[in-house]
C-alpha atoms as a PDB file:
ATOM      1  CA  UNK A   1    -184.870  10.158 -72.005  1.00  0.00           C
ATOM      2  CA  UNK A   2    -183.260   8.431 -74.533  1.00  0.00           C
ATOM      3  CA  UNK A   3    -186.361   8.034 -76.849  1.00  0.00           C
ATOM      4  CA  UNK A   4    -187.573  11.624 -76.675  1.00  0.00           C
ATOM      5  CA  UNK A   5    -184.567  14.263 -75.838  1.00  0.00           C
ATOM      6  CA  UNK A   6    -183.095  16.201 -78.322  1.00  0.00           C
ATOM      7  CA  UNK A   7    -183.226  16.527 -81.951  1.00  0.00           C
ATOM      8  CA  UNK A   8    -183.287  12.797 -82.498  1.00  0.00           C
ATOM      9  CA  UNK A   9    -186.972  12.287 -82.166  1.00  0.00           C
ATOM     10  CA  UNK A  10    -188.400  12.493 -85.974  1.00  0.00           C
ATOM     11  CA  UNK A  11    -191.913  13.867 -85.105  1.00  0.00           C
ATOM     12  CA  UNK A  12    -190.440  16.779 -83.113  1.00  0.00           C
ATOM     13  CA  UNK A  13    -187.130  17.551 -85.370  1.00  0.00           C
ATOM     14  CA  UNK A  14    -188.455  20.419 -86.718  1.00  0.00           C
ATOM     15  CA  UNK A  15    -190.341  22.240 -84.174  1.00  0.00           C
ATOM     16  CA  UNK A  16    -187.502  21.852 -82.423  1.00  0.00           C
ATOM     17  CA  UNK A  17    -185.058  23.321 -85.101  1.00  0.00           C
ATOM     18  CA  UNK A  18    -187.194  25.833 -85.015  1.00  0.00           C
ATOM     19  CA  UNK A  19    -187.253  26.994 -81.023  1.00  0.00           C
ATOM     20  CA  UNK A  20    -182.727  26.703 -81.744  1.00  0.00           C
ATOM     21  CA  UNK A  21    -183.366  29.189 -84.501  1.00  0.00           C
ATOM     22  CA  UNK A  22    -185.395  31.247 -82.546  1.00  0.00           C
ATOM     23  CA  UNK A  23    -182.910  31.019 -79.876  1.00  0.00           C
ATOM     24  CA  UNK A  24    -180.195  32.066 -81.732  1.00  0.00           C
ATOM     25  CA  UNK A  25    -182.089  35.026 -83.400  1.00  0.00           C
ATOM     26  CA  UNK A  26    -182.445  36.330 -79.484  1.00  0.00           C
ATOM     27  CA  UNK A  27    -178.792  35.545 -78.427  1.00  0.00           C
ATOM     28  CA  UNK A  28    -177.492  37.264 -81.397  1.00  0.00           C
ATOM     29  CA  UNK A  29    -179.870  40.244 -79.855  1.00  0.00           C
ATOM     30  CA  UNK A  30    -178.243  39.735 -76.457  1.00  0.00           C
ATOM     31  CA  UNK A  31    -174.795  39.314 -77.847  1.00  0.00           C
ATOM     32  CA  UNK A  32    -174.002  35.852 -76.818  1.00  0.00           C
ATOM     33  CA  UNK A  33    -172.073  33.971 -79.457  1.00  0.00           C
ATOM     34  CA  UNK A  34    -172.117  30.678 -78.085  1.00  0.00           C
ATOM     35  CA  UNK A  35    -175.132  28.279 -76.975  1.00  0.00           C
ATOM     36  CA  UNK A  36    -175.225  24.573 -75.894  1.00  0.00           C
ATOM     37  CA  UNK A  37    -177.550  21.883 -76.043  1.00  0.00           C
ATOM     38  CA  UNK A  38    -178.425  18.346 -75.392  1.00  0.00           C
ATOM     39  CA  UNK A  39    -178.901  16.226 -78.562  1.00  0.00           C
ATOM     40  CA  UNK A  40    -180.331  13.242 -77.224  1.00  0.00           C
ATOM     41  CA  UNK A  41    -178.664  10.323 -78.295  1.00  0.00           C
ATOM     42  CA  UNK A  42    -176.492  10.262 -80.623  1.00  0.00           C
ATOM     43  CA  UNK A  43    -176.560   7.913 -83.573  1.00  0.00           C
ATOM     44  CA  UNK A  44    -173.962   4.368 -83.267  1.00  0.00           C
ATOM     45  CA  UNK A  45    -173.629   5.301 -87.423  1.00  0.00           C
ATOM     46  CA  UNK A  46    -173.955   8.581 -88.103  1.00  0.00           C
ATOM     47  CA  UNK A  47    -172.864   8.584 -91.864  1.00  0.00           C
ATOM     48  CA  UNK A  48    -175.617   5.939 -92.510  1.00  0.00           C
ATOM     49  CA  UNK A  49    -178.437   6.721 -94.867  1.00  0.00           C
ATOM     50  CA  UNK A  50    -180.599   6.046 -92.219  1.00  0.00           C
ATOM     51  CA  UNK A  51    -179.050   9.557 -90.225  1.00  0.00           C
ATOM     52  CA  UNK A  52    -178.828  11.549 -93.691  1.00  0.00           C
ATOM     53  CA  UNK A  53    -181.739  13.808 -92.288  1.00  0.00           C
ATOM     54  CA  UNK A  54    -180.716  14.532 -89.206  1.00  0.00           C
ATOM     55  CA  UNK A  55    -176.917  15.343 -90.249  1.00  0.00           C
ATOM     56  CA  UNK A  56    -178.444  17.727 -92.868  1.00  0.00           C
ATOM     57  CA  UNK A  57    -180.271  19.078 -90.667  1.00  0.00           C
ATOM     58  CA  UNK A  58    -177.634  20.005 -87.920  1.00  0.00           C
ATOM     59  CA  UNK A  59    -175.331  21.525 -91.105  1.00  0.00           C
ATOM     60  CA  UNK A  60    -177.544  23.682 -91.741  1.00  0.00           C
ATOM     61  CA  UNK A  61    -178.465  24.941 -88.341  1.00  0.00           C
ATOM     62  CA  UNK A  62    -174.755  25.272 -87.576  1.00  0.00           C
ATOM     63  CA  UNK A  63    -174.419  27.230 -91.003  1.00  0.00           C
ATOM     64  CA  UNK A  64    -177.245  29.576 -90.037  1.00  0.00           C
ATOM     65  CA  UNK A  65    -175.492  30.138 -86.181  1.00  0.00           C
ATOM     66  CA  UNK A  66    -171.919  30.761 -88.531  1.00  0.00           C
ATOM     67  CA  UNK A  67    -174.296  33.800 -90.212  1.00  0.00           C
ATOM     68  CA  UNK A  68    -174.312  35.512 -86.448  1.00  0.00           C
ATOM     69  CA  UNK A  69    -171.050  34.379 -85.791  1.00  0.00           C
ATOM     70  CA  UNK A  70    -172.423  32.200 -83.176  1.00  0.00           C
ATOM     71  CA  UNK A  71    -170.833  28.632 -81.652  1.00  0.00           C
ATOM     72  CA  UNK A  72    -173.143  25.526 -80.998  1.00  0.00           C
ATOM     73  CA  UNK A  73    -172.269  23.331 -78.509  1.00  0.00           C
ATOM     74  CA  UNK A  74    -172.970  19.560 -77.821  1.00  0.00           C
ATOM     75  CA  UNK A  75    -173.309  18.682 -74.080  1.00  0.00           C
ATOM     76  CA  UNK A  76    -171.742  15.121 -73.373  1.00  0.00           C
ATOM     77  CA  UNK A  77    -173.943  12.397 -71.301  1.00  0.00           C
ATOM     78  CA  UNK A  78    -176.101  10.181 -73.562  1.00  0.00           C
ATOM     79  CA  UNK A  79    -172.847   8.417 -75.248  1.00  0.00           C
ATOM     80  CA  UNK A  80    -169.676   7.600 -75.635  1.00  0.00           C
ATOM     81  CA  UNK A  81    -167.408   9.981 -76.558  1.00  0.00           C
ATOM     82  CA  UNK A  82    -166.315   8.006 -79.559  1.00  0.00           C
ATOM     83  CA  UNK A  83    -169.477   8.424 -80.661  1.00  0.00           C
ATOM     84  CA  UNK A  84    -170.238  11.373 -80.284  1.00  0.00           C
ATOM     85  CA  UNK A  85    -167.162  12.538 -82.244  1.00  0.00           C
ATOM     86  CA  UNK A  86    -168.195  10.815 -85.065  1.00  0.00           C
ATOM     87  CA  UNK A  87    -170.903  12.439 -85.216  1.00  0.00           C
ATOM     88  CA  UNK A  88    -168.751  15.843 -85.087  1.00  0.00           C
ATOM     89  CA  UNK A  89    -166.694  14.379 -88.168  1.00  0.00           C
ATOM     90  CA  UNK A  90    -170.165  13.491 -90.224  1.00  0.00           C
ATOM     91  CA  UNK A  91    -171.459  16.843 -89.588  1.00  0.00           C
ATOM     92  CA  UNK A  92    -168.067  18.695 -90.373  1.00  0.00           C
ATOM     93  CA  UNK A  93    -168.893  22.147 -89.295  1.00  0.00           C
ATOM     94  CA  UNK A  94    -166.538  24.363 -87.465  1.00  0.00           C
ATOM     95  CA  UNK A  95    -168.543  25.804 -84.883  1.00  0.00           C
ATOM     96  CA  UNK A  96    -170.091  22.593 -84.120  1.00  0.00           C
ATOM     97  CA  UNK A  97    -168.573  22.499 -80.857  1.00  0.00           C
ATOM     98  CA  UNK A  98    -168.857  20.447 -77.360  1.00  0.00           C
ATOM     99  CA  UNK A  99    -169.718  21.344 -74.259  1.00  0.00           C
ATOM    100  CA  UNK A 100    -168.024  19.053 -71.746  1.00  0.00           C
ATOM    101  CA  UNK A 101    -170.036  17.391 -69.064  1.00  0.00           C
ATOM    102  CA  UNK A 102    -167.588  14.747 -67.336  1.00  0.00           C
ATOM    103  CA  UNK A 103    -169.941  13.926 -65.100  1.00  0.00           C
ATOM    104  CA  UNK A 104    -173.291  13.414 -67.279  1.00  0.00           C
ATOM    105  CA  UNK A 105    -171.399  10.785 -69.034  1.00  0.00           C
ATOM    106  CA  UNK A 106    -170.602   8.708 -65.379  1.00  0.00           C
ATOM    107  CA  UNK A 107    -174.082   9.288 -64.494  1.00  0.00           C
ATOM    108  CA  UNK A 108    -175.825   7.584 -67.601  1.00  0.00           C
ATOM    109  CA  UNK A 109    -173.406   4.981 -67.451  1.00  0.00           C
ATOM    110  CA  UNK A 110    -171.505   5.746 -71.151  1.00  0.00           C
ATOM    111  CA  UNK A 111    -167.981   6.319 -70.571  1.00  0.00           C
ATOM    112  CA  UNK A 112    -165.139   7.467 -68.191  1.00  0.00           C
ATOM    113  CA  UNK A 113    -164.363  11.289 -68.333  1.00  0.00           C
ATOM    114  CA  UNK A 114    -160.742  10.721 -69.091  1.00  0.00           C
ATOM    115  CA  UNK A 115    -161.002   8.199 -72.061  1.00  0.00           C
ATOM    116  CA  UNK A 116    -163.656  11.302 -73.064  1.00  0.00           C
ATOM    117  CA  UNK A 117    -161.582  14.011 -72.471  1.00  0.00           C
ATOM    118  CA  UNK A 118    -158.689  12.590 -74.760  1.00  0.00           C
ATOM    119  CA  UNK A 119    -161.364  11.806 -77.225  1.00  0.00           C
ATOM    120  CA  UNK A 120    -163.088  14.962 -77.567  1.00  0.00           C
ATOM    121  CA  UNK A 121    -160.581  17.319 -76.701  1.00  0.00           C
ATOM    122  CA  UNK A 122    -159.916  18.957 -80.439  1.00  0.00           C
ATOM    123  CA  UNK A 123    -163.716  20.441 -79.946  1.00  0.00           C
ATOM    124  CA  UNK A 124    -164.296  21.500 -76.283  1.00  0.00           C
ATOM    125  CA  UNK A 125    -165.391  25.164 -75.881  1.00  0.00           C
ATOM    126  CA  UNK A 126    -167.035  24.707 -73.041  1.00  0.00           C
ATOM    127  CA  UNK A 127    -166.887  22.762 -69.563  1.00  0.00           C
ATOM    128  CA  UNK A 128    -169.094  22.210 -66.462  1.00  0.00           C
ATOM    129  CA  UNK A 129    -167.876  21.525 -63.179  1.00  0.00           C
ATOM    130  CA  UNK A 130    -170.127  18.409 -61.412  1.00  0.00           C
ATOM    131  CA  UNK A 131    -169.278  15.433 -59.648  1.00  0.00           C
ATOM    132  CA  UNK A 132    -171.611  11.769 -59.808  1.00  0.00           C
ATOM    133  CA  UNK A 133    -171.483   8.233 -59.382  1.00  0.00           C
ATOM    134  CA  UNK A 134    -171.460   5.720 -62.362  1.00  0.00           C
ATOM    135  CA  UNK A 135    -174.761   3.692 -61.782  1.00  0.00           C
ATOM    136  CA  UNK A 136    -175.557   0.826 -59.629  1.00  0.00           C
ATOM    137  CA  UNK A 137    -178.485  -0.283 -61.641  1.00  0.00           C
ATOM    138  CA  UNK A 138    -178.512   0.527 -65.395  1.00  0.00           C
ATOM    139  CA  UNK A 139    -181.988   0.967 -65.679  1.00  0.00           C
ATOM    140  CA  UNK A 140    -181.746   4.197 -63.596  1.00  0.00           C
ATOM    141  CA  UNK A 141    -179.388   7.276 -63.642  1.00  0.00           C
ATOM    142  CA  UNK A 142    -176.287   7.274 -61.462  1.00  0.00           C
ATOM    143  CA  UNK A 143    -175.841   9.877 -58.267  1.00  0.00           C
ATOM    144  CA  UNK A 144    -174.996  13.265 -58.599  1.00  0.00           C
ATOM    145  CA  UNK A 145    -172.629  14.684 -55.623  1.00  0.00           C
ATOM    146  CA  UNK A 146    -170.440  17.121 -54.725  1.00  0.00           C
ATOM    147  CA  UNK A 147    -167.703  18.419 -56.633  1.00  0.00           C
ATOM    148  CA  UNK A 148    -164.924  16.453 -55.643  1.00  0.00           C
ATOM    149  CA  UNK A 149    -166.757  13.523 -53.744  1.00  0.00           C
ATOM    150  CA  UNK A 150    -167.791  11.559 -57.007  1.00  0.00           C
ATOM    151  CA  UNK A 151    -166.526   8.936 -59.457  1.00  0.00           C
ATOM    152  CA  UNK A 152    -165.099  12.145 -62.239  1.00  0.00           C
ATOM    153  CA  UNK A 153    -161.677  12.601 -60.222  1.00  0.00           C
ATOM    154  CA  UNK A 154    -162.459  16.330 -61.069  1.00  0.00           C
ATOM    155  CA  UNK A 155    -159.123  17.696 -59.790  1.00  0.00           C
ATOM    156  CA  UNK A 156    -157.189  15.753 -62.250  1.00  0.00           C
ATOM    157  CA  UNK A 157    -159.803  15.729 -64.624  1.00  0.00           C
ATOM    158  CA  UNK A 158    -159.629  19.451 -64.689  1.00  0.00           C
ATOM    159  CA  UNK A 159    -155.700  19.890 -64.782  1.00  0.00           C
ATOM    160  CA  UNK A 160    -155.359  17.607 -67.728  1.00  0.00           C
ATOM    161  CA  UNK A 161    -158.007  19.890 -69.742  1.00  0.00           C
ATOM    162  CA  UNK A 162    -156.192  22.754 -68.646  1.00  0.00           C
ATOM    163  CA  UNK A 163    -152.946  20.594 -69.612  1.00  0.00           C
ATOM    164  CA  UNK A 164    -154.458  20.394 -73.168  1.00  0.00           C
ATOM    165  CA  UNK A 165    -154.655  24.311 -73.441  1.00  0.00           C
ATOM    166  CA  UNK A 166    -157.988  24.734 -72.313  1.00  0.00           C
ATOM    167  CA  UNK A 167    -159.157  28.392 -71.663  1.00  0.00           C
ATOM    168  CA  UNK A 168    -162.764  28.272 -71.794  1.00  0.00           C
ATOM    169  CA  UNK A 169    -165.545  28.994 -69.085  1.00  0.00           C
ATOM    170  CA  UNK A 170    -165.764  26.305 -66.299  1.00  0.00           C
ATOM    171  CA  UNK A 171    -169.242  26.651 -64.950  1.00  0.00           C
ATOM    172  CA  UNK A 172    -170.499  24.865 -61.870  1.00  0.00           C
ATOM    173  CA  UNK A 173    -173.803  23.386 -62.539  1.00  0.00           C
ATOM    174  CA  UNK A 174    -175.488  21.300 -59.506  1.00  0.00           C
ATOM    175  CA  UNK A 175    -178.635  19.992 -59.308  1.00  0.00           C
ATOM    176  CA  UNK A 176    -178.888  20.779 -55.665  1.00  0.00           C
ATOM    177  CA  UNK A 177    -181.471  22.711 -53.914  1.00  0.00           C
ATOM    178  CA  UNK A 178    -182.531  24.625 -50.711  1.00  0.00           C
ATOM    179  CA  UNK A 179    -179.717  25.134 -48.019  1.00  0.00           C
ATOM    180  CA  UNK A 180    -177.312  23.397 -49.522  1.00  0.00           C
ATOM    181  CA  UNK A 181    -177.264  24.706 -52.951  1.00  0.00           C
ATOM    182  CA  UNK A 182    -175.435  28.044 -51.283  1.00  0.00           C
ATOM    183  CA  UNK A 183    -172.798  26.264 -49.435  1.00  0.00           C
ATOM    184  CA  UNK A 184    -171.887  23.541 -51.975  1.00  0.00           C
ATOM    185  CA  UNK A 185    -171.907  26.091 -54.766  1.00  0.00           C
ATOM    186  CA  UNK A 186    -168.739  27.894 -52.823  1.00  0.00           C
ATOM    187  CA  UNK A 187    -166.722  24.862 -52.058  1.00  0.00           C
ATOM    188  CA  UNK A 188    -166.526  24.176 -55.756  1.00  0.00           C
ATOM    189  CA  UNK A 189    -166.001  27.017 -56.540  1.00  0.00           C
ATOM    190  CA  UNK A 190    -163.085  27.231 -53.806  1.00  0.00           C
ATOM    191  CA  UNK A 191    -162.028  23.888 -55.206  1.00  0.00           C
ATOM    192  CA  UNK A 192    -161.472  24.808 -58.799  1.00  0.00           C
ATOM    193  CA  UNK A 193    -159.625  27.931 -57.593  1.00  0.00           C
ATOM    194  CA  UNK A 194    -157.549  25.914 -55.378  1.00  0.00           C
ATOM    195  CA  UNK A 195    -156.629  23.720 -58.742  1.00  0.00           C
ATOM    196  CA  UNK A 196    -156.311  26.568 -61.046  1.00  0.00           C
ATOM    197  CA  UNK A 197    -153.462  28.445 -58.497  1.00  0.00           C
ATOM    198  CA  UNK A 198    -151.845  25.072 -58.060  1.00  0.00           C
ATOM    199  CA  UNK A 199    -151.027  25.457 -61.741  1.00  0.00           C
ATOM    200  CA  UNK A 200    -148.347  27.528 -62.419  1.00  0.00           C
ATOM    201  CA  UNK A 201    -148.509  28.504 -66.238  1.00  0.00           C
ATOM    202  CA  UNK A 202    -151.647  30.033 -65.581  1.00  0.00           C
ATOM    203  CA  UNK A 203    -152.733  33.131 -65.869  1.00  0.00           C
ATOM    204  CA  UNK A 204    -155.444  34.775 -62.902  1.00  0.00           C
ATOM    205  CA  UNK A 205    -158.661  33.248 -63.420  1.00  0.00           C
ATOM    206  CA  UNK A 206    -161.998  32.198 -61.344  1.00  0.00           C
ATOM    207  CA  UNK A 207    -164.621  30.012 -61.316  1.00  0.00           C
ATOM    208  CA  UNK A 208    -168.157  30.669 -62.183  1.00  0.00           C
ATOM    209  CA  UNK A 209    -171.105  29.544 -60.299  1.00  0.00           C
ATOM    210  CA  UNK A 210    -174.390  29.746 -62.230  1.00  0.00           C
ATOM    211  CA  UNK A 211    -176.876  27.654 -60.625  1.00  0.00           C
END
């Protein structure tokens, strides 16, 4: 995953800059201003020579999405969140945004989701609801469960974000399927709704489940 995800990869950089501006040519169609992605791997040294191209290169897709008033978002999981903002500061583009995934970053084993939330705070836009385990052998991912029952402490994971003035979408994603996908889908959702009222200086909200 590491070696070919993303826009890291050098032989597939462009065709792949390509498909995101052909994306965001049909979202600004649709009307949908904001759209996330995973990177890959984020460079350790982003200002280094070495990642000129590939900072360039995100600048100026960000600069074309600011032309249809459009947001792009980073999804956490392939580093640390002090990584990845540096890579936010190198790029230095408004609407270069992040899409937080507490649990991606527990399941490949990079960092704990409240070190990363206090990191990355200043750019979250957007936030998915999941639950995992860190991993018991680092050549493999970790275990993703249900919302609630994993390593994320989700409940007070969520209320500090909320804490921070967070009023973005939080989206249940699960990677479960058949029976179960149903069942589990409601519980979180009836579990961020249960935080959400427990938290007075909010207004009326509700979750969304989008499997």
């Amino acid at each position: 995953i590491f070696r070919t995800v993303g826009l890291i990869p050098e032989e597939t950089r462009a065709a792949r800059l390509e498909i995101a501006r052909q994306t965001s040519r049909f979202a600004q169609r649709l009307g949908v201003r904001r759209l996330c992605a995973h990177f890959g791997r984020l460079p350790e040294r982003p200002a280094a020579s070495a990642n000129a191209a590939l900072v360039a290169a995100v600048r100026d897709l960000c600069d074309e999405f600011a032309t249809r008033g459009q947001v792009l978002a980073m999804e956490t999981g392939m580093e640390t969140s002090a990584r990845m903002r540096r890579f936010l500061q190198a790029v230095d583009r408004p609407n270069l945004r992040v899409n937080f995934d507490p649990a991606n970053m527990l399941l490949f084993g990079q960092d704990r989701p409240m070190n990363a939330l206090a990191i990355l705070a200043p750019w979250i836009d957007g936030a998915h609801c999941k639950d995992g385990r860190w991993p018991v052998d680092p050549r493999f991912l970790g275990i993703e469960t249900r919302l609630g029952e994993g390593d994320v402490d989700f409940v007070r994971c969520l209320r500090n974000l909320l804490d921070r003035g967070y009023r973005g979408p939080l989206i249940i994603e699960t990677g479960v399927q058949g029976d179960q996908l149903v069942p589990d889908l409601r519980r979180a959702k009836s579990l961020i709704e249960q935080t959400l009222a427990s938290m007075t200086n909010l207004g009326p909200r509700s979750a969304e489940a989008v499997p």
